[in-house]
C-alpha atoms as a PDB file:
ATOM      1  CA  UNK A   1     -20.962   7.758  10.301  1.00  0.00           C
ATOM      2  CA  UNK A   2     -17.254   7.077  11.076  1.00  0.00           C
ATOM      3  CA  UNK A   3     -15.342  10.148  13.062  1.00  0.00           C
ATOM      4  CA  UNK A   4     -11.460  10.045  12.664  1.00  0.00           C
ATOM      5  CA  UNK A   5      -9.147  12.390  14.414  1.00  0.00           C
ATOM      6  CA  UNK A   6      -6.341  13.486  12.263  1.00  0.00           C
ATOM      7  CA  UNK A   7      -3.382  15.595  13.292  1.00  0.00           C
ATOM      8  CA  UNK A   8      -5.935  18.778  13.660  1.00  0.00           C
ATOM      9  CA  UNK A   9      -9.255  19.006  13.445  1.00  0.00           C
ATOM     10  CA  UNK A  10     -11.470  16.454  13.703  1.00  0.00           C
ATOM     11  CA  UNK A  11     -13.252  14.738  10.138  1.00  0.00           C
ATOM     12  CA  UNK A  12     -16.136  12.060   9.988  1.00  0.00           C
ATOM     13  CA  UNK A  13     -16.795   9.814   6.697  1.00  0.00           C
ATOM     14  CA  UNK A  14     -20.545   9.685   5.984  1.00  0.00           C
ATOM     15  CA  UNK A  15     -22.657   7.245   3.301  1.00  0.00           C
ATOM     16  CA  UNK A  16     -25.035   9.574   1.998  1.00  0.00           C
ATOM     17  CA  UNK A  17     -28.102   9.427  -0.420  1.00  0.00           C
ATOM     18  CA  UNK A  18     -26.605  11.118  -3.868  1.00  0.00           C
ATOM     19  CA  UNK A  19     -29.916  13.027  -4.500  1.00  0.00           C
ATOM     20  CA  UNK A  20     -29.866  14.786  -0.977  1.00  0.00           C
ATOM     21  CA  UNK A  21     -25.707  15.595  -0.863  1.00  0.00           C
ATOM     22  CA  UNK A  22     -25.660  16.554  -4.386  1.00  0.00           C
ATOM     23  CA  UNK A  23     -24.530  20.178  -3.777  1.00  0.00           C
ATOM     24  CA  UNK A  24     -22.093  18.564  -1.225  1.00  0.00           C
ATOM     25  CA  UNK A  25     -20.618  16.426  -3.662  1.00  0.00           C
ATOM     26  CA  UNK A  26     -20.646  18.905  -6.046  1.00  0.00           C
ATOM     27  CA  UNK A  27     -18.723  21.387  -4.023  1.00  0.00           C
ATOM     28  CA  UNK A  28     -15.574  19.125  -3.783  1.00  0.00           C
ATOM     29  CA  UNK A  29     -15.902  16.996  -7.249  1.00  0.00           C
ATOM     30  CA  UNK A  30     -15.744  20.256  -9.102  1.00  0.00           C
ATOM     31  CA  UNK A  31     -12.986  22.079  -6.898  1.00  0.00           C
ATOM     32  CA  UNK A  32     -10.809  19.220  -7.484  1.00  0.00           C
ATOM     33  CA  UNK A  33     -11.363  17.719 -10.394  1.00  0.00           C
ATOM     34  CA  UNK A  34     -12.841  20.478 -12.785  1.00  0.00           C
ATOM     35  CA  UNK A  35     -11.181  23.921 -11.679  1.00  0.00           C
ATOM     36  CA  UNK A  36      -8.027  21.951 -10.141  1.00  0.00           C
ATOM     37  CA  UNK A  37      -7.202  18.897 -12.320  1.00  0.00           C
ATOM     38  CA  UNK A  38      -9.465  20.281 -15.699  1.00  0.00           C
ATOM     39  CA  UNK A  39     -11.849  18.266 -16.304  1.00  0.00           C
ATOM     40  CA  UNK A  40     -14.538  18.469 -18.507  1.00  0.00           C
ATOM     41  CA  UNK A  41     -17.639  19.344 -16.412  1.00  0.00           C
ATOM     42  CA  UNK A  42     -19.879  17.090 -18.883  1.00  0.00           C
ATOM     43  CA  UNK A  43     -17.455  14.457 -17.965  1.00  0.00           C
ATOM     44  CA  UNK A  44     -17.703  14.389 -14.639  1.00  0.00           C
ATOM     45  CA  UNK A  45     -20.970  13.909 -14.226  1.00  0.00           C
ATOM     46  CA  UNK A  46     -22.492  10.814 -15.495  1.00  0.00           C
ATOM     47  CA  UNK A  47     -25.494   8.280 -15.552  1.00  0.00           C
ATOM     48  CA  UNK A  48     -24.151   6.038 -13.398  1.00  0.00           C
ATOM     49  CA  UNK A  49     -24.128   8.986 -10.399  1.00  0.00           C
ATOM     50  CA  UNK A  50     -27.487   8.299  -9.133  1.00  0.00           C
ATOM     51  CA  UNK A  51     -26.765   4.598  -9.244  1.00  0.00           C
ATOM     52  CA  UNK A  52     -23.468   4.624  -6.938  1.00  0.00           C
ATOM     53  CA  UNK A  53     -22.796   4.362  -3.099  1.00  0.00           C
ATOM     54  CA  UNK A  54     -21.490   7.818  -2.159  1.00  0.00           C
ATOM     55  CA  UNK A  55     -19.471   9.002   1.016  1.00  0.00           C
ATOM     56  CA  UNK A  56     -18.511  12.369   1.912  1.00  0.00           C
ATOM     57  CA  UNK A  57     -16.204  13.364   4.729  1.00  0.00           C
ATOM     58  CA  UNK A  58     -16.963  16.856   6.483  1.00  0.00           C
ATOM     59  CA  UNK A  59     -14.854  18.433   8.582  1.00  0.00           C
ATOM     60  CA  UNK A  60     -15.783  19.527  12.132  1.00  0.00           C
ATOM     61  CA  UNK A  61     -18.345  22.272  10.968  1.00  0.00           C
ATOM     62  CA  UNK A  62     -19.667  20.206   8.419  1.00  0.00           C
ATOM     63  CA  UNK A  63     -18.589  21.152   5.376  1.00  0.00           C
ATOM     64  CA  UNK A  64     -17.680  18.558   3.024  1.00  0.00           C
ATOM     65  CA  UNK A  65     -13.967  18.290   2.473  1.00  0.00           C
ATOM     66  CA  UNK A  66     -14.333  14.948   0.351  1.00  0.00           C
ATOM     67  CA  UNK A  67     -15.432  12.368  -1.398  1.00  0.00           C
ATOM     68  CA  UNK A  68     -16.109   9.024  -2.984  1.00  0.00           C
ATOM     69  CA  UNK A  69     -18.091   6.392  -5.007  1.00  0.00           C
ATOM     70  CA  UNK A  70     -18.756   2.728  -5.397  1.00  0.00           C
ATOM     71  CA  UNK A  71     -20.552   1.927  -8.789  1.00  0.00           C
ATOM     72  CA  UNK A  72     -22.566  -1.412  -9.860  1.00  0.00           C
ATOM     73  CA  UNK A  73     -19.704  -2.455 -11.466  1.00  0.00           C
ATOM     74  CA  UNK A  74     -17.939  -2.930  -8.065  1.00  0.00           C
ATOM     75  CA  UNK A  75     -15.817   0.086  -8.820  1.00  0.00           C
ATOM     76  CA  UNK A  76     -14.344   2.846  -6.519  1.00  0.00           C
ATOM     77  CA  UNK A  77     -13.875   6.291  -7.996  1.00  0.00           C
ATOM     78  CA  UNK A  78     -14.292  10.188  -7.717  1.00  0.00           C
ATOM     79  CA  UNK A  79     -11.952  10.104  -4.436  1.00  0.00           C
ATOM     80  CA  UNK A  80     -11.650  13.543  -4.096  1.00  0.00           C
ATOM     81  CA  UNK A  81      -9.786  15.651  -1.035  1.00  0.00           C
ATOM     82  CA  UNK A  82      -9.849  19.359  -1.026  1.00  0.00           C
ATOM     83  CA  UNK A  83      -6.237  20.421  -1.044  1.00  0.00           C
ATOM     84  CA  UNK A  84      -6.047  22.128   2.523  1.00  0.00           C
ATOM     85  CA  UNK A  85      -7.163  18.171   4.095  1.00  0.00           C
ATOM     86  CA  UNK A  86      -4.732  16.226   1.835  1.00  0.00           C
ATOM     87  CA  UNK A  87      -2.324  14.162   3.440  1.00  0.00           C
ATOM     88  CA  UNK A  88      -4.580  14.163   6.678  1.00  0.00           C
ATOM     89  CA  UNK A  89      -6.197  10.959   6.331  1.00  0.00           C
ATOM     90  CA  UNK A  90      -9.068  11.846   5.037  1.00  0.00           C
ATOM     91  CA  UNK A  91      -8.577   9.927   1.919  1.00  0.00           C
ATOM     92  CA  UNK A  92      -7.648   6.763   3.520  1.00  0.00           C
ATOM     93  CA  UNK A  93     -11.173   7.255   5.861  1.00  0.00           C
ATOM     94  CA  UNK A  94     -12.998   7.291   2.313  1.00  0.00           C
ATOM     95  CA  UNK A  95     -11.491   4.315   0.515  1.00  0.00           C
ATOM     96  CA  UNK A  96     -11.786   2.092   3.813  1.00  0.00           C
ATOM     97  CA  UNK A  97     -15.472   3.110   4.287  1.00  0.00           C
ATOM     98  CA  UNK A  98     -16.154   2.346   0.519  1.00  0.00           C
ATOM     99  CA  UNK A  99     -14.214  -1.118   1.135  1.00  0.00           C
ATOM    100  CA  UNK A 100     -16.521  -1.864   4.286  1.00  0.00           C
ATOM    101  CA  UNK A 101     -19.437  -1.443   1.789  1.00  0.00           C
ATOM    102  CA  UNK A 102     -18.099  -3.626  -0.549  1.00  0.00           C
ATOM    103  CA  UNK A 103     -17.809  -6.373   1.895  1.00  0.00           C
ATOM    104  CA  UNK A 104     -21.262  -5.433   3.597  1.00  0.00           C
ATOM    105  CA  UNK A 105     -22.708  -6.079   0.032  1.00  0.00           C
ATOM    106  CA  UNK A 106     -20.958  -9.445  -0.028  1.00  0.00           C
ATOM    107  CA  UNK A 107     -18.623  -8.467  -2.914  1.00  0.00           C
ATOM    108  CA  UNK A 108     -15.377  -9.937  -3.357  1.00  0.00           C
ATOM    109  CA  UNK A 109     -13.590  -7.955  -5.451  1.00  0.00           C
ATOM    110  CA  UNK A 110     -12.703  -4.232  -6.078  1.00  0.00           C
ATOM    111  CA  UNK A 111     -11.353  -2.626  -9.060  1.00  0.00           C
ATOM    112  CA  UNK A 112     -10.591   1.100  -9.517  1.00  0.00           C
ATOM    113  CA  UNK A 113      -8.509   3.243 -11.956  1.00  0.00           C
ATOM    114  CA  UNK A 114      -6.028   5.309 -10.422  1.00  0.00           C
ATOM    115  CA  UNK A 115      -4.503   8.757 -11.741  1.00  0.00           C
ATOM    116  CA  UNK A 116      -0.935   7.822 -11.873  1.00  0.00           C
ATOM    117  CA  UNK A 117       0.640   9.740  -9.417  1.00  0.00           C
ATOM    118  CA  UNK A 118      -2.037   7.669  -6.474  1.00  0.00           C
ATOM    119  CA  UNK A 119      -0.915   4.395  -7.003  1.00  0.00           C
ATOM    120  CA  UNK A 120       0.945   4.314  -4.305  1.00  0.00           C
ATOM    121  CA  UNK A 121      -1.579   5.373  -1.781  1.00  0.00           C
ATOM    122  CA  UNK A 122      -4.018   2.273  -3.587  1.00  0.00           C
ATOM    123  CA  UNK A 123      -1.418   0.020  -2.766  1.00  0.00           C
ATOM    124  CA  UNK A 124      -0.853   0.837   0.801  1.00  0.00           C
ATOM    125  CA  UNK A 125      -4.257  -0.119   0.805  1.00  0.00           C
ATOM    126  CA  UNK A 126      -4.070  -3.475  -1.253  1.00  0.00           C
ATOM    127  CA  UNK A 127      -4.503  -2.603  -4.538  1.00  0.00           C
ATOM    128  CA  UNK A 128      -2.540  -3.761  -7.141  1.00  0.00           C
ATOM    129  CA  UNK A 129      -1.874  -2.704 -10.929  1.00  0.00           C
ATOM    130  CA  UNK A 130      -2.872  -4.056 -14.204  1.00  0.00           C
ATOM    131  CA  UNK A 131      -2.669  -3.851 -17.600  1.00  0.00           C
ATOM    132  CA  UNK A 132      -1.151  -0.986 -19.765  1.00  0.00           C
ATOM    133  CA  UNK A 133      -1.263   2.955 -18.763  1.00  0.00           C
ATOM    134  CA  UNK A 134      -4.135   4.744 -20.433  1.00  0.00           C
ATOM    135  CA  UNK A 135      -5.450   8.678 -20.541  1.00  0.00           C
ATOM    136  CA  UNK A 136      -8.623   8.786 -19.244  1.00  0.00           C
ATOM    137  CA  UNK A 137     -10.321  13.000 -19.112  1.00  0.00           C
ATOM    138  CA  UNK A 138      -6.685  13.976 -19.976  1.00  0.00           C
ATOM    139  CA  UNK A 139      -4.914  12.785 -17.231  1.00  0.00           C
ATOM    140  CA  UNK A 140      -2.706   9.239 -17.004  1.00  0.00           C
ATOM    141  CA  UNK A 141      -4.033   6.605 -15.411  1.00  0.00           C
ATOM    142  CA  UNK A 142      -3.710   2.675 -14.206  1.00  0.00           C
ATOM    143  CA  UNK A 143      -6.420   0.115 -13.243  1.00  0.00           C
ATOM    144  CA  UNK A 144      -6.176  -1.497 -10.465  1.00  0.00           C
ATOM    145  CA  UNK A 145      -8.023  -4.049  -8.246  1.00  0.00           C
ATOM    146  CA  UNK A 146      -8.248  -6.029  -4.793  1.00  0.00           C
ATOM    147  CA  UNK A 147      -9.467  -9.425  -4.112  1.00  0.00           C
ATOM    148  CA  UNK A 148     -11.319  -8.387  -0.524  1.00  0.00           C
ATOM    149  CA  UNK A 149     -11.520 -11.951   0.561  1.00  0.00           C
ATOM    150  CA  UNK A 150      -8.634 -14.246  -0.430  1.00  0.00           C
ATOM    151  CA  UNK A 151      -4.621 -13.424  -1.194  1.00  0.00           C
ATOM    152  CA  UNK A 152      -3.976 -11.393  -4.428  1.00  0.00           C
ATOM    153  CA  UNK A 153      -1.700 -12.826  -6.980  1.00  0.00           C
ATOM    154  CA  UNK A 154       1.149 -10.983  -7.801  1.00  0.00           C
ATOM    155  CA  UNK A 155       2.084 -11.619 -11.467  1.00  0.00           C
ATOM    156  CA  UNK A 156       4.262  -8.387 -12.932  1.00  0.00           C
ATOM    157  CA  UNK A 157       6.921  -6.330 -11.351  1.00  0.00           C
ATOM    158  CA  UNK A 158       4.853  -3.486 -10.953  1.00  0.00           C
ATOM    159  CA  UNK A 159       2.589  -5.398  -9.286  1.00  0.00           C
ATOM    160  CA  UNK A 160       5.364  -6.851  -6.983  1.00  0.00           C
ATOM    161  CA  UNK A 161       6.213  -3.297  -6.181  1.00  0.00           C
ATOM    162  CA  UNK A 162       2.752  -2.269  -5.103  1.00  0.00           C
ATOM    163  CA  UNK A 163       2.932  -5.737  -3.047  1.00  0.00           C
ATOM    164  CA  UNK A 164       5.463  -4.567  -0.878  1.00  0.00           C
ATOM    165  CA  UNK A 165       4.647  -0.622  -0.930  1.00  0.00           C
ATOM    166  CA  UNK A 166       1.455  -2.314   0.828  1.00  0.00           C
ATOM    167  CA  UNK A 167       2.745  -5.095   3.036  1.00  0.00           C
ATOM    168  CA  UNK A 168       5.423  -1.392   4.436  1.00  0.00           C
ATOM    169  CA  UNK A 169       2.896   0.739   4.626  1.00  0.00           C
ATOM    170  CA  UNK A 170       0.707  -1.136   6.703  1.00  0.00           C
ATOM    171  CA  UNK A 171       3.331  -2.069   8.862  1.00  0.00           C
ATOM    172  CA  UNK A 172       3.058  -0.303  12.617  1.00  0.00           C
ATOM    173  CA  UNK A 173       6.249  -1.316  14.365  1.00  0.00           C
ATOM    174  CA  UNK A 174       7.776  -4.105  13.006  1.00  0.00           C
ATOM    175  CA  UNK A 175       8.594  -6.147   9.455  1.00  0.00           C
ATOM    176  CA  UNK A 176      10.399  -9.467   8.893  1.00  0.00           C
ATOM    177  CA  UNK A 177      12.145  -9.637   5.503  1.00  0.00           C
ATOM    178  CA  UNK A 178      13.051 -13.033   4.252  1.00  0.00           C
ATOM    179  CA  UNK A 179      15.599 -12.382   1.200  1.00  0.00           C
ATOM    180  CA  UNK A 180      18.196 -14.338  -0.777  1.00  0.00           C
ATOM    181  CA  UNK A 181      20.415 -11.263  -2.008  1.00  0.00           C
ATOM    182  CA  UNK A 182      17.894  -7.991  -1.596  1.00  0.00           C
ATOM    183  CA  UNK A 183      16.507  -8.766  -4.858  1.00  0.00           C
ATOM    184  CA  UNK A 184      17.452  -5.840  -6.964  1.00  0.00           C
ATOM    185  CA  UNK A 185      14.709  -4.273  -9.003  1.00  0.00           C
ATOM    186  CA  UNK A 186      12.688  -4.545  -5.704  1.00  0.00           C
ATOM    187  CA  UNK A 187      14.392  -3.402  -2.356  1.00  0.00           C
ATOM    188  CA  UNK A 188      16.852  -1.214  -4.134  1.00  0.00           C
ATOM    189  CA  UNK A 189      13.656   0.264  -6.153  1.00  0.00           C
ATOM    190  CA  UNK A 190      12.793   4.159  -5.628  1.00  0.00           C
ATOM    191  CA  UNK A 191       9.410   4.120  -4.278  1.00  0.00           C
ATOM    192  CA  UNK A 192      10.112   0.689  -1.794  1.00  0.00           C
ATOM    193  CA  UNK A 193      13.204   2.758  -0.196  1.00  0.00           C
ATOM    194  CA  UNK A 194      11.046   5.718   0.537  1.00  0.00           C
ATOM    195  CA  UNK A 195       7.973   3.691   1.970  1.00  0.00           C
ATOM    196  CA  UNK A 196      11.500   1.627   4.132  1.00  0.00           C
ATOM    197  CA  UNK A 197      12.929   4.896   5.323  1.00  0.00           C
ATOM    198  CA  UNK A 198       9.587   6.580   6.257  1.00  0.00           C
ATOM    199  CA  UNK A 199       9.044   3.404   8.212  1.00  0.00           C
ATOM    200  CA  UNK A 200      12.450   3.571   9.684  1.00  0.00           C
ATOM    201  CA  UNK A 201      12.241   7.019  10.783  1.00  0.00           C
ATOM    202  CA  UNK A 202       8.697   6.790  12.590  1.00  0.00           C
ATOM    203  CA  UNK A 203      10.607   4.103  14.748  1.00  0.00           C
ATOM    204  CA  UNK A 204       9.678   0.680  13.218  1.00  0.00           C
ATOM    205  CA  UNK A 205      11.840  -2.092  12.884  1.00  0.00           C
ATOM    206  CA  UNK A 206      12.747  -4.065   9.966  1.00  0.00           C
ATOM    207  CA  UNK A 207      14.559  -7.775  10.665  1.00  0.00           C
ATOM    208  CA  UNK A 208      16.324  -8.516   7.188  1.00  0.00           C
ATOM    209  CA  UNK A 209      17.301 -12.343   6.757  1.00  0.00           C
ATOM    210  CA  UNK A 210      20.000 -12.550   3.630  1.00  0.00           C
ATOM    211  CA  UNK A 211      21.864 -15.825   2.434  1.00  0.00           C
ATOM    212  CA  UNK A 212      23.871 -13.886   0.669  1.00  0.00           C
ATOM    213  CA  UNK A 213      25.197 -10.837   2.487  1.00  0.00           C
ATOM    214  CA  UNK A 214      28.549  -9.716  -0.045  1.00  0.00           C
ATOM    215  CA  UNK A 215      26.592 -10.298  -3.195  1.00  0.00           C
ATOM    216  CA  UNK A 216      27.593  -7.174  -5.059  1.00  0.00           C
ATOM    217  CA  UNK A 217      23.399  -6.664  -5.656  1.00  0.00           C
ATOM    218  CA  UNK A 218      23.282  -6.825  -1.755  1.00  0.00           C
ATOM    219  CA  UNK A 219      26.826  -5.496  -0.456  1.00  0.00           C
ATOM    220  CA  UNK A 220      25.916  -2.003  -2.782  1.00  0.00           C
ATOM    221  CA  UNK A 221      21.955  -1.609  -2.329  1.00  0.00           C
ATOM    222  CA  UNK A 222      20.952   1.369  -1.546  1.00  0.00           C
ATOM    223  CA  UNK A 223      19.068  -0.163   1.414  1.00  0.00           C
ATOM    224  CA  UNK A 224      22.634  -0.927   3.016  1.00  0.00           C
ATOM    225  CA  UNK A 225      23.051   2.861   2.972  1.00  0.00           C
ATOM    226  CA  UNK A 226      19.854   3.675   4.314  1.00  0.00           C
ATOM    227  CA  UNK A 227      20.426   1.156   7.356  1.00  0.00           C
ATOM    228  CA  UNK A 228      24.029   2.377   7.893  1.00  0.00           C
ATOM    229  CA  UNK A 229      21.675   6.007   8.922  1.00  0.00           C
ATOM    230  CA  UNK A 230      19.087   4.213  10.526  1.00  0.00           C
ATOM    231  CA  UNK A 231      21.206   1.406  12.025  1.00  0.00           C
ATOM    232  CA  UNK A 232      18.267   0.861  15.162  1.00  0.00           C
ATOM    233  CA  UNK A 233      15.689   0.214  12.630  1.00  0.00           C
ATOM    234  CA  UNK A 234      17.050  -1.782   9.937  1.00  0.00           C
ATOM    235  CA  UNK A 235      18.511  -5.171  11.361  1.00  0.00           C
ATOM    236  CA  UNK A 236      20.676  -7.499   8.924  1.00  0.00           C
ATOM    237  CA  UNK A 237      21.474 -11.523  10.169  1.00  0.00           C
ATOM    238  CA  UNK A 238      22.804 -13.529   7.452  1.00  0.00           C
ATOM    239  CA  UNK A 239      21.930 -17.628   6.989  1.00  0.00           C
ATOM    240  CA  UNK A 240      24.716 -20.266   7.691  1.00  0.00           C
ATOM    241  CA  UNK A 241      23.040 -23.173   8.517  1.00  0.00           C
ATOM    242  CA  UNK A 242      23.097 -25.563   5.317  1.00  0.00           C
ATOM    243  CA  UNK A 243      19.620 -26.801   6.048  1.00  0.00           C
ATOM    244  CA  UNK A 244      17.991 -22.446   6.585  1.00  0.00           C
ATOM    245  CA  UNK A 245      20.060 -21.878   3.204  1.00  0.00           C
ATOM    246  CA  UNK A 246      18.109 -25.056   1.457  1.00  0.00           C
ATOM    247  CA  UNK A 247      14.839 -22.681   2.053  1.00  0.00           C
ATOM    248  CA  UNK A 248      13.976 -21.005  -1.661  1.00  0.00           C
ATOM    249  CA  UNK A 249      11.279 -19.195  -1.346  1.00  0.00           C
ATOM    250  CA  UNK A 250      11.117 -15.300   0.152  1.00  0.00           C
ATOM    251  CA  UNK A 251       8.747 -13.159   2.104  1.00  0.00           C
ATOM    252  CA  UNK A 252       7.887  -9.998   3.592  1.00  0.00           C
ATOM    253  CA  UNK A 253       5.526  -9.851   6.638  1.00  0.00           C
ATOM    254  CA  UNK A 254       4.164  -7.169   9.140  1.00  0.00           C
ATOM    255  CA  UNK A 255       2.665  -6.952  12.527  1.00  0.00           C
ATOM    256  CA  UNK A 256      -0.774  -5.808  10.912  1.00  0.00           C
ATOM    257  CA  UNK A 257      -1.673  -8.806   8.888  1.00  0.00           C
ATOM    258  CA  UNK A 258      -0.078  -7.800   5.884  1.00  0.00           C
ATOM    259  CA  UNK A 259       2.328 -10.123   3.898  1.00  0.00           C
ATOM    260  CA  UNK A 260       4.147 -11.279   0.276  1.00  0.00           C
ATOM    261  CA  UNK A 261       5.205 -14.386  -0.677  1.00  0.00           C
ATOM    262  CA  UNK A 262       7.205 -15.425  -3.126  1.00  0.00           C
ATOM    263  CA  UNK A 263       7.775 -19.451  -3.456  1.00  0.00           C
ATOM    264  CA  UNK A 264      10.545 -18.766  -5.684  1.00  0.00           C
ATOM    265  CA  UNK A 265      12.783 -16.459  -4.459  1.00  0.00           C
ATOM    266  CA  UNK A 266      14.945 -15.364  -6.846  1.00  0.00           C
ATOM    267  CA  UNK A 267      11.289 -14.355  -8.952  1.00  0.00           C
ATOM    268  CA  UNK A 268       8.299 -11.651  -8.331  1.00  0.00           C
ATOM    269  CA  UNK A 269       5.620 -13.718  -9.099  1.00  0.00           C
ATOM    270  CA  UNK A 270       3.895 -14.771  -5.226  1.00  0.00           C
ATOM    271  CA  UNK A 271       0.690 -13.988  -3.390  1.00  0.00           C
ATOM    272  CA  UNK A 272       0.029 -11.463  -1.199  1.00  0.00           C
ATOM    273  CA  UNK A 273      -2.451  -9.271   1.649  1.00  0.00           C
ATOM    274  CA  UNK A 274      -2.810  -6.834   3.945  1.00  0.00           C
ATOM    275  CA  UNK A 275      -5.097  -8.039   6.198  1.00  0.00           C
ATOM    276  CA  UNK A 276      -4.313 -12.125   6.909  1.00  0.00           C
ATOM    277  CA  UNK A 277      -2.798 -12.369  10.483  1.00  0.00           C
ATOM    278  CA  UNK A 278      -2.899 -15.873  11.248  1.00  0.00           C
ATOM    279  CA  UNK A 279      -0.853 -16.161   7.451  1.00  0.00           C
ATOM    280  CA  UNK A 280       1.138 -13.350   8.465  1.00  0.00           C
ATOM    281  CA  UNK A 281       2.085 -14.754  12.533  1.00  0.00           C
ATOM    282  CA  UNK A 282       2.798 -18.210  10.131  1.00  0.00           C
ATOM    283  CA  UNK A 283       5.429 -16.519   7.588  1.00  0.00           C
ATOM    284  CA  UNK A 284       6.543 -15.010  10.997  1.00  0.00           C
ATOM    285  CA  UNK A 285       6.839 -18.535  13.030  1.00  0.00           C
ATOM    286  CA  UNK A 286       9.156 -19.240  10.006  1.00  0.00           C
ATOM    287  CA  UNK A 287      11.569 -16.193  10.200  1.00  0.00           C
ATOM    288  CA  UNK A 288      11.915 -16.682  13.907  1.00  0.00           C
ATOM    289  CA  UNK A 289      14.169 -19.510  14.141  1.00  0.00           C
ATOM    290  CA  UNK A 290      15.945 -19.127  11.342  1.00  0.00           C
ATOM    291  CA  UNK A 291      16.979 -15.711  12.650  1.00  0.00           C
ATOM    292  CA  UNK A 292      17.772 -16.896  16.104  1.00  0.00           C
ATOM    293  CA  UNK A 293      20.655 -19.155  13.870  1.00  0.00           C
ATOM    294  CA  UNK A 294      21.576 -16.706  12.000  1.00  0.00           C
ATOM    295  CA  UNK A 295      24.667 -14.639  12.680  1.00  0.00           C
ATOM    296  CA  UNK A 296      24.909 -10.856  13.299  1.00  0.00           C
ATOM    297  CA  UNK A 297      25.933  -8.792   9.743  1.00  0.00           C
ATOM    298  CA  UNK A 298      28.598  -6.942  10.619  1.00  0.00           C
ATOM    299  CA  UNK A 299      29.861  -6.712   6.856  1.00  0.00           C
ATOM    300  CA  UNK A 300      27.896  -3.782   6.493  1.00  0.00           C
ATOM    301  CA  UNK A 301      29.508  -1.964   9.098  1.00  0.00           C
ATOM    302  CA  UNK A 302      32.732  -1.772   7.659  1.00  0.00           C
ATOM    303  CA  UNK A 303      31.606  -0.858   3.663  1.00  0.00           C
ATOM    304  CA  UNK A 304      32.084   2.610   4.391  1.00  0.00           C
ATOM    305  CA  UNK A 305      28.805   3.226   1.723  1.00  0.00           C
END
């Protein structure tokens, strides 16, 4: 059992025999996915059940506020948080217990498909999209999936955005950014900006490398406006030196492990993790010196955005 203290009461994230916490289970499945999101009943329940890995987190008195599964087919599904605990951690407690047991049963891979609206919160945590949208009990969904012990490729856009939605929200204080021009379609894209500014505003620090610092993509994106409010957490130095500009590839890297690479800059298409420090500390041995050359943006100050 795994206790976590959120901001209130206390929750702890328990692997428990399906047979025995079937009520349990019951009690939150059904809340939230029957009388809150409409499922079928005679859909929710099926063979595979008894088969699965379960976890259930309970809160303080030990009622179950949650759950969880990990099937055969090395898939994660039924995360379910009663509404009063969302947005309290609890669901982040289930998916990384139900990751620990993948890796305890030596898998290496994870897949999972994700109502739409939680692919965000999947890709904080590593998972990336695939494949087309499909309706699954009603409701729209994606697949996803996480290579647990080597970097996942990143081959669509989508996928590039879930990249850096995980590399920023696994960041705690601090995030280099190695960019050409802010690569529009990526830094300048709705759900990046939020996952920037919530970063920004719970006092990290983003160092922003750009070769290019009046490229109308970079001298108008939407970031420069957001650092202009935050100017203490979003740093700008722009590349001079003929032999820093010669470098074409980009990155993004935190102080938790997490990091994207792209060789080619100017493209999506790169590898990334969340949980590779010594790759991460390398991508960061890179950005150091270059930034140390490079000179102070004070272009932005003066745009007026």
């Amino acid at each position: 059992m795994s206790a976590v203290t959120a901001a209130g009461p206390a929750f702890a994230v328990e692997h428990v025999d399906y047979e025995a916490n079937l009520p349990q289970l019951r009690a939150v499945r059904e809340a939230v996915f029957v009388q809150e999101q409409g499922v079928p009943l005679e859909l929710e329940w099926d063979d595979l059940d008894p088969q699965c890995h379960h976890v259930i987190a309970r809160d303080a008195l030990g009622q179950p506020i949650g759950t969880g599964r990990l099937t055969p087919g090395r898939k994660i599904g039924r995360m379910a948080v009663l509404p009063d605990w969302r947005g309290r951690g609890v669901g982040d407690a289930l998916l990384l217990a139900l990751i620990d047991k993948a890796r305890e049963l030596g898998w290496h891979d994870l897949s999972l498909h994700a109502q739409v609206s939680a692919t965000g919160f999947y890709a904080r945590h590593g998972f990336l999209p695939y494949g087309e949208r499909f309706v699954e009990a009603g409701i729209d969904h994606q697949s996803m999936r996480r290579l647990l012990d080597t970097a996942n490729p990143v081959e669509t856009h989508d996928a590039a955005i879930a990249a850096l939605l995980g590399v920023i929200g696994t960041a705690r204080r601090e995030l280099w950014i190695y960019s050409r021009e802010l690569d529009p379609g990526l830094f300048d894209h709705p759900v990046v900006l939020a996952a920037l500014r919530r970063f920004g505003t719970q006092h990290g620090v983003a160092h922003i490398l750009l070769q290019d610092a009046l490229a109308p993509q970079a001298a108008h994106a939407p970031l420069i406006g957001l650092s202009q409010r935050l100017p203490s957490s979003f740093l700008f130095r722009v590349i001079e030196e003929p032999v820093d500009r010669a470098y074409a590839s980009a990155f993004v890297a935190n102080d938790r492990g997490g990091w994207y690479f792209r060789t080619l800059g100017h493209r999506d298409e790169g590898e990334t993790r969340i949980d590779q420090p010594a790759r991460a500390r390398q991508l960061q041995a890179v950005f150091e010196p270059v930034w140390e050359r490079a000179r102070p943006c004070s272009e932005y100050r003066t745009l007026g955005i």
